[in-house]
N, C-alpha and C. Protein backbone atom coordinates (compact mmCIF):
# COMPACT_ATOMS: atom_id res chain seq x y z
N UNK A 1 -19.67 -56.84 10.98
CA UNK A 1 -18.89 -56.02 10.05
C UNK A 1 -19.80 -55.35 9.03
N UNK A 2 -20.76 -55.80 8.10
CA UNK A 2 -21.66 -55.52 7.65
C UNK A 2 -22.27 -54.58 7.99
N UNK A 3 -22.53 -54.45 8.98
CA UNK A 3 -23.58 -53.50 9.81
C UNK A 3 -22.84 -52.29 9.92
N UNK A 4 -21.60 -52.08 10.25
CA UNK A 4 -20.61 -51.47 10.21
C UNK A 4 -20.21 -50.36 9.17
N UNK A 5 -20.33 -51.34 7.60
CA UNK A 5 -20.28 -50.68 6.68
C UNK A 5 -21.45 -50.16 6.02
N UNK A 6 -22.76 -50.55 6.69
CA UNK A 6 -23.78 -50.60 6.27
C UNK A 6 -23.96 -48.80 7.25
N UNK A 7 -23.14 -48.53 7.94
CA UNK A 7 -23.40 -47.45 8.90
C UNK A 7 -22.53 -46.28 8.61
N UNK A 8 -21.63 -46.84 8.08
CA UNK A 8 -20.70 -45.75 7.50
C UNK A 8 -20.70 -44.98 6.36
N UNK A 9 -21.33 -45.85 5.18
CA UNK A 9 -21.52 -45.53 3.94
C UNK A 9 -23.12 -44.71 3.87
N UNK A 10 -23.69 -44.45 5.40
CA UNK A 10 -25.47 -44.11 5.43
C UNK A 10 -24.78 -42.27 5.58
N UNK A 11 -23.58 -42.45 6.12
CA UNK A 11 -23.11 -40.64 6.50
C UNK A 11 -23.07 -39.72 5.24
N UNK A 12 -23.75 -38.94 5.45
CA UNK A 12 -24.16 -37.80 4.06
C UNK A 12 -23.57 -36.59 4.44
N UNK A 13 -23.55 -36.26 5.68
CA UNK A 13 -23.39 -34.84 5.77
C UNK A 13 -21.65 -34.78 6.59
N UNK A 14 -20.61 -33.59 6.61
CA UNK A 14 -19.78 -33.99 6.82
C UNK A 14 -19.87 -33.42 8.45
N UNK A 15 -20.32 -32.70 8.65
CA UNK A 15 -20.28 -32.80 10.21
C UNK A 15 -20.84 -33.76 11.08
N UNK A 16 -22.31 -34.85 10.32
CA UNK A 16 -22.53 -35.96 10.94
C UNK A 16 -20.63 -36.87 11.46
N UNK A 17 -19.86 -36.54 9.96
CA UNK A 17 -18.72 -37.48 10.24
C UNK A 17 -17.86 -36.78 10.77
N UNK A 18 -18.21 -35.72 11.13
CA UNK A 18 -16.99 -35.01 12.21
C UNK A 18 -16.96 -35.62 13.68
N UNK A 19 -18.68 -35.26 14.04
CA UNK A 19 -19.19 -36.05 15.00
C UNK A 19 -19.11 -37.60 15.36
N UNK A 20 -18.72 -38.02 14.63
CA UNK A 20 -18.25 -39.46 14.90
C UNK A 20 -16.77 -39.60 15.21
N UNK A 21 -15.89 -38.66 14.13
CA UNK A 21 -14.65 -38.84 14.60
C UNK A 21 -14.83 -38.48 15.76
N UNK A 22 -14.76 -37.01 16.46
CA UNK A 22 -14.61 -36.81 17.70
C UNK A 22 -14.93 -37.61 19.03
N UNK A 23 -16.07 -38.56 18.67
CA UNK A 23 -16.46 -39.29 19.62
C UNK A 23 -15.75 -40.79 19.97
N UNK A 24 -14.98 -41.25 18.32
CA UNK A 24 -14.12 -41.84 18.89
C UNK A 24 -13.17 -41.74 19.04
N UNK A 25 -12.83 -40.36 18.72
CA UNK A 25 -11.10 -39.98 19.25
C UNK A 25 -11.08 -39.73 20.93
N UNK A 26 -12.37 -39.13 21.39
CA UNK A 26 -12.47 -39.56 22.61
C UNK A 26 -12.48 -40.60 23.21
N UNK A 27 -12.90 -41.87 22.83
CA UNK A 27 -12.94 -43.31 23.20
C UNK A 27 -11.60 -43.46 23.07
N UNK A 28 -11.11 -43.51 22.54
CA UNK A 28 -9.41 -43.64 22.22
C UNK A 28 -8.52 -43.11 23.12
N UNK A 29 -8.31 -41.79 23.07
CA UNK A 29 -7.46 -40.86 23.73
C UNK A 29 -7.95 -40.67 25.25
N UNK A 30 -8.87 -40.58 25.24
CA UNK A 30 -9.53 -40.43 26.45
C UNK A 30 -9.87 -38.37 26.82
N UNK A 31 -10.18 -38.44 25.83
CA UNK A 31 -9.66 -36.53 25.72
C UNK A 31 -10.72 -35.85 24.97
N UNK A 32 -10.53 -34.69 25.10
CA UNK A 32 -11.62 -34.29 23.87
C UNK A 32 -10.52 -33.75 22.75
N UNK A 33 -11.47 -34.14 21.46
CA UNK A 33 -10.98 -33.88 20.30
C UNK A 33 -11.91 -33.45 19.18
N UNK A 34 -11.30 -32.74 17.95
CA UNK A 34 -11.72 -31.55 16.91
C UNK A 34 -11.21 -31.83 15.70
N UNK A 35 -11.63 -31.72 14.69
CA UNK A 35 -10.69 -31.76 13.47
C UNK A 35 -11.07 -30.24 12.46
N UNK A 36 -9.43 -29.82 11.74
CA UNK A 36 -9.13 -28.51 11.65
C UNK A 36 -8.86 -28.83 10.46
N UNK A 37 -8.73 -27.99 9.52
CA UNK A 37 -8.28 -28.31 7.99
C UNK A 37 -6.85 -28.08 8.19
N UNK A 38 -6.20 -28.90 7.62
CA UNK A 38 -4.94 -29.47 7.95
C UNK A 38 -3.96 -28.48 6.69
N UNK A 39 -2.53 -27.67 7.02
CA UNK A 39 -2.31 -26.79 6.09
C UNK A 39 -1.04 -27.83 5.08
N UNK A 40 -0.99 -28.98 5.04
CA UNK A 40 -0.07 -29.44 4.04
C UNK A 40 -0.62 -30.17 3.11
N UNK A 41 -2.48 -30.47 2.89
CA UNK A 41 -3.03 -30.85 1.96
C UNK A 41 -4.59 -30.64 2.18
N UNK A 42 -5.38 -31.25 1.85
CA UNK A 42 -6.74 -30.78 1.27
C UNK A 42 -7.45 -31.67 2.71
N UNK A 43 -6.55 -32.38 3.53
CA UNK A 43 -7.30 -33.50 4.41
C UNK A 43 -7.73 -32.47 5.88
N UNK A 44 -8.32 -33.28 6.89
CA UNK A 44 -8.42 -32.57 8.03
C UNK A 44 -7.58 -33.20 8.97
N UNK A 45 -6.99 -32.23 9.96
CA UNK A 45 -5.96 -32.93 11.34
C UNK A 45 -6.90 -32.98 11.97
N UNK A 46 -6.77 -33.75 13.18
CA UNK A 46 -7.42 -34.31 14.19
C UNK A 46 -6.31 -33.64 15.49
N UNK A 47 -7.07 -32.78 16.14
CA UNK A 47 -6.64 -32.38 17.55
C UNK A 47 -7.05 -33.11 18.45
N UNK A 48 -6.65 -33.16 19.70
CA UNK A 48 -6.64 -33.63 20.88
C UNK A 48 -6.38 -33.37 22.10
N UNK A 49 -6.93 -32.89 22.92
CA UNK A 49 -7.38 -31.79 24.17
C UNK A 49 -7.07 -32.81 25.36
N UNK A 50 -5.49 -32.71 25.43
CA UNK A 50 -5.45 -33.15 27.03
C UNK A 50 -4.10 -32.03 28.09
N UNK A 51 -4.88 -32.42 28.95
CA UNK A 51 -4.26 -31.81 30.25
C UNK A 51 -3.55 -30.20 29.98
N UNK A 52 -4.41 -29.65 29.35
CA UNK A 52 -4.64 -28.25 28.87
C UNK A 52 -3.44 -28.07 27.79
N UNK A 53 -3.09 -29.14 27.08
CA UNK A 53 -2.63 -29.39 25.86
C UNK A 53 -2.74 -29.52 24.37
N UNK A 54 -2.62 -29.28 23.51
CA UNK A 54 -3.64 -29.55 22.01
C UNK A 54 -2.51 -30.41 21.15
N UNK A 55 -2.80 -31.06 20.92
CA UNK A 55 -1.91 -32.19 20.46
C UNK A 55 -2.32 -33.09 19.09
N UNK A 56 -1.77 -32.85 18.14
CA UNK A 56 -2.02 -32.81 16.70
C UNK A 56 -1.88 -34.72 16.44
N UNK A 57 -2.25 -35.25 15.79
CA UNK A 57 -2.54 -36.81 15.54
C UNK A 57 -2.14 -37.08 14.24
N UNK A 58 -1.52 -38.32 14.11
CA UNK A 58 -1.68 -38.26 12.30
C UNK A 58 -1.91 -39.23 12.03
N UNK A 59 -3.80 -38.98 11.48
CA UNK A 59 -4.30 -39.72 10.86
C UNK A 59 -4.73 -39.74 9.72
N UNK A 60 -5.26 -40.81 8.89
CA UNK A 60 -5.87 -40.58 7.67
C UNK A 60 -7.11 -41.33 7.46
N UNK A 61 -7.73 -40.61 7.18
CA UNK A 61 -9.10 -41.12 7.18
C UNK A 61 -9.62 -41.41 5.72
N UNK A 62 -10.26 -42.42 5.06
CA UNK A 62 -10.70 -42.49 3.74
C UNK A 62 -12.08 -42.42 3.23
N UNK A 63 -12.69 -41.78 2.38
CA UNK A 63 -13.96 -41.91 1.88
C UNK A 63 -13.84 -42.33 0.46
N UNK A 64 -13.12 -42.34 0.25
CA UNK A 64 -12.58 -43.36 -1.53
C UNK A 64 -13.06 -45.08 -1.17
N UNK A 65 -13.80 -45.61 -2.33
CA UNK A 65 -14.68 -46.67 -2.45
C UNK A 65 -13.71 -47.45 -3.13
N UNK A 66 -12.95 -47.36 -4.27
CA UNK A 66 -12.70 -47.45 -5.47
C UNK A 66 -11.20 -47.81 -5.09
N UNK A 67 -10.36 -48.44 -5.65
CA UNK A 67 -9.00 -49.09 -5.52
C UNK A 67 -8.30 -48.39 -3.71
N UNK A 68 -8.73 -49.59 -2.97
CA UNK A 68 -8.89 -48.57 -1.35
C UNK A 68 -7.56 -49.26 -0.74
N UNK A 69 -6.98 -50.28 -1.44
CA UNK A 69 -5.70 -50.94 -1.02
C UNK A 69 -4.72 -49.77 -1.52
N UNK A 70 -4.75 -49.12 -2.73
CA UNK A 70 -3.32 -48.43 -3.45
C UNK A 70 -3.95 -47.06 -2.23
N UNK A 71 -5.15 -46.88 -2.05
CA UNK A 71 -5.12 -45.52 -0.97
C UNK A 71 -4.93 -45.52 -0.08
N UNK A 72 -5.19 -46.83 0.39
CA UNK A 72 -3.92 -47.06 2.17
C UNK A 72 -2.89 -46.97 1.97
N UNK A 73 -2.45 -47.10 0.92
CA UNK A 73 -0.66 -47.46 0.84
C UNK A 73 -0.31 -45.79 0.63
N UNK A 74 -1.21 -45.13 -0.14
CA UNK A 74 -0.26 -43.42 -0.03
C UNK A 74 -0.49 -42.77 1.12
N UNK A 75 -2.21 -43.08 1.54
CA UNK A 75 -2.35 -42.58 2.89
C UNK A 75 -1.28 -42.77 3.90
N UNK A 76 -0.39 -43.80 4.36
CA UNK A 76 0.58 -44.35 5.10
C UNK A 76 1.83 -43.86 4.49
N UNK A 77 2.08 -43.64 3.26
CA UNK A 77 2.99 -43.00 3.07
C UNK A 77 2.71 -41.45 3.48
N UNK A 78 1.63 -40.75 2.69
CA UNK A 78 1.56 -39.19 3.72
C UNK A 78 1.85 -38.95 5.08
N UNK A 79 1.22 -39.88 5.68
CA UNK A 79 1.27 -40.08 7.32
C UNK A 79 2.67 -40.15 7.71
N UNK A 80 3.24 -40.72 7.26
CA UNK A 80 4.83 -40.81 7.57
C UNK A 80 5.39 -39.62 7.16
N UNK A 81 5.42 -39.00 6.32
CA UNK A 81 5.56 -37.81 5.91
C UNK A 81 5.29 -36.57 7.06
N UNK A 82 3.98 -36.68 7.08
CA UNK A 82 3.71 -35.79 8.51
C UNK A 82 4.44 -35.67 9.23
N UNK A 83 4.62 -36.77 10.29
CA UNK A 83 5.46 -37.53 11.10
C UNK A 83 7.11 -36.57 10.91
N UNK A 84 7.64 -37.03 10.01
CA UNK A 84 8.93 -36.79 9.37
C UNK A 84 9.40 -35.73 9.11
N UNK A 85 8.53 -34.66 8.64
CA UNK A 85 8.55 -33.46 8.29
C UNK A 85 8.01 -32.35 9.33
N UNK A 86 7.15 -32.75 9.72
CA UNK A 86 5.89 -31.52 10.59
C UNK A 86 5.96 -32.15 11.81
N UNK A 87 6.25 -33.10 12.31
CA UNK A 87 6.70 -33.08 13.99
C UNK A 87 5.26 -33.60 14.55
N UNK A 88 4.23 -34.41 13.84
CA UNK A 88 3.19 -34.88 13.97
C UNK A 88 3.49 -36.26 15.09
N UNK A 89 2.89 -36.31 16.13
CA UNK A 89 3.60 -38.02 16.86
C UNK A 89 2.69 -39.14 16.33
């Protein structure tokens, strides 16, 4: 776990961390995937490229250090929101 965070917190540049998402949204999905600046807040969507489909994700991703329990809890509330509102699966 250590090593983990010891690897995450080394990312400086934001396309290094684009490049990571995409690689494990591929491990995941099994697909290729992109992230787009997302038009209902300041975050990025995560696309997903299957079977000549583009298919929008809703995730939230955090780079906040600092009270990271109260930012899961709005993050998960936005996300539901997505979901609810914008037709996100």
């Amino acid at each position: 776990m250590a090593n983990n965070v010891q690897f995450l917190t080394s990312i400086t540049r934001q396309t290094d961390f684009e490049d990571i998402v995409r690689r494990v949204a591929k491990f995941i999905y099994g697909a290729e995937a992109y992230l787009v600046g997302g038009p209902y807040d300041a975050g990025l969507d995560l696309i997903n490229k299957a079977d000549g489909r583009e298919i929008k994700e809703a995730v939230q991703i955090t780079i906040q250090e600092k009270r990271i329990e109260e930012k899961i809890l709005e993050d998960a509330e936005k996300t539901k929101k997505l979901v609810k509102d914008h037709g996100y699966p």
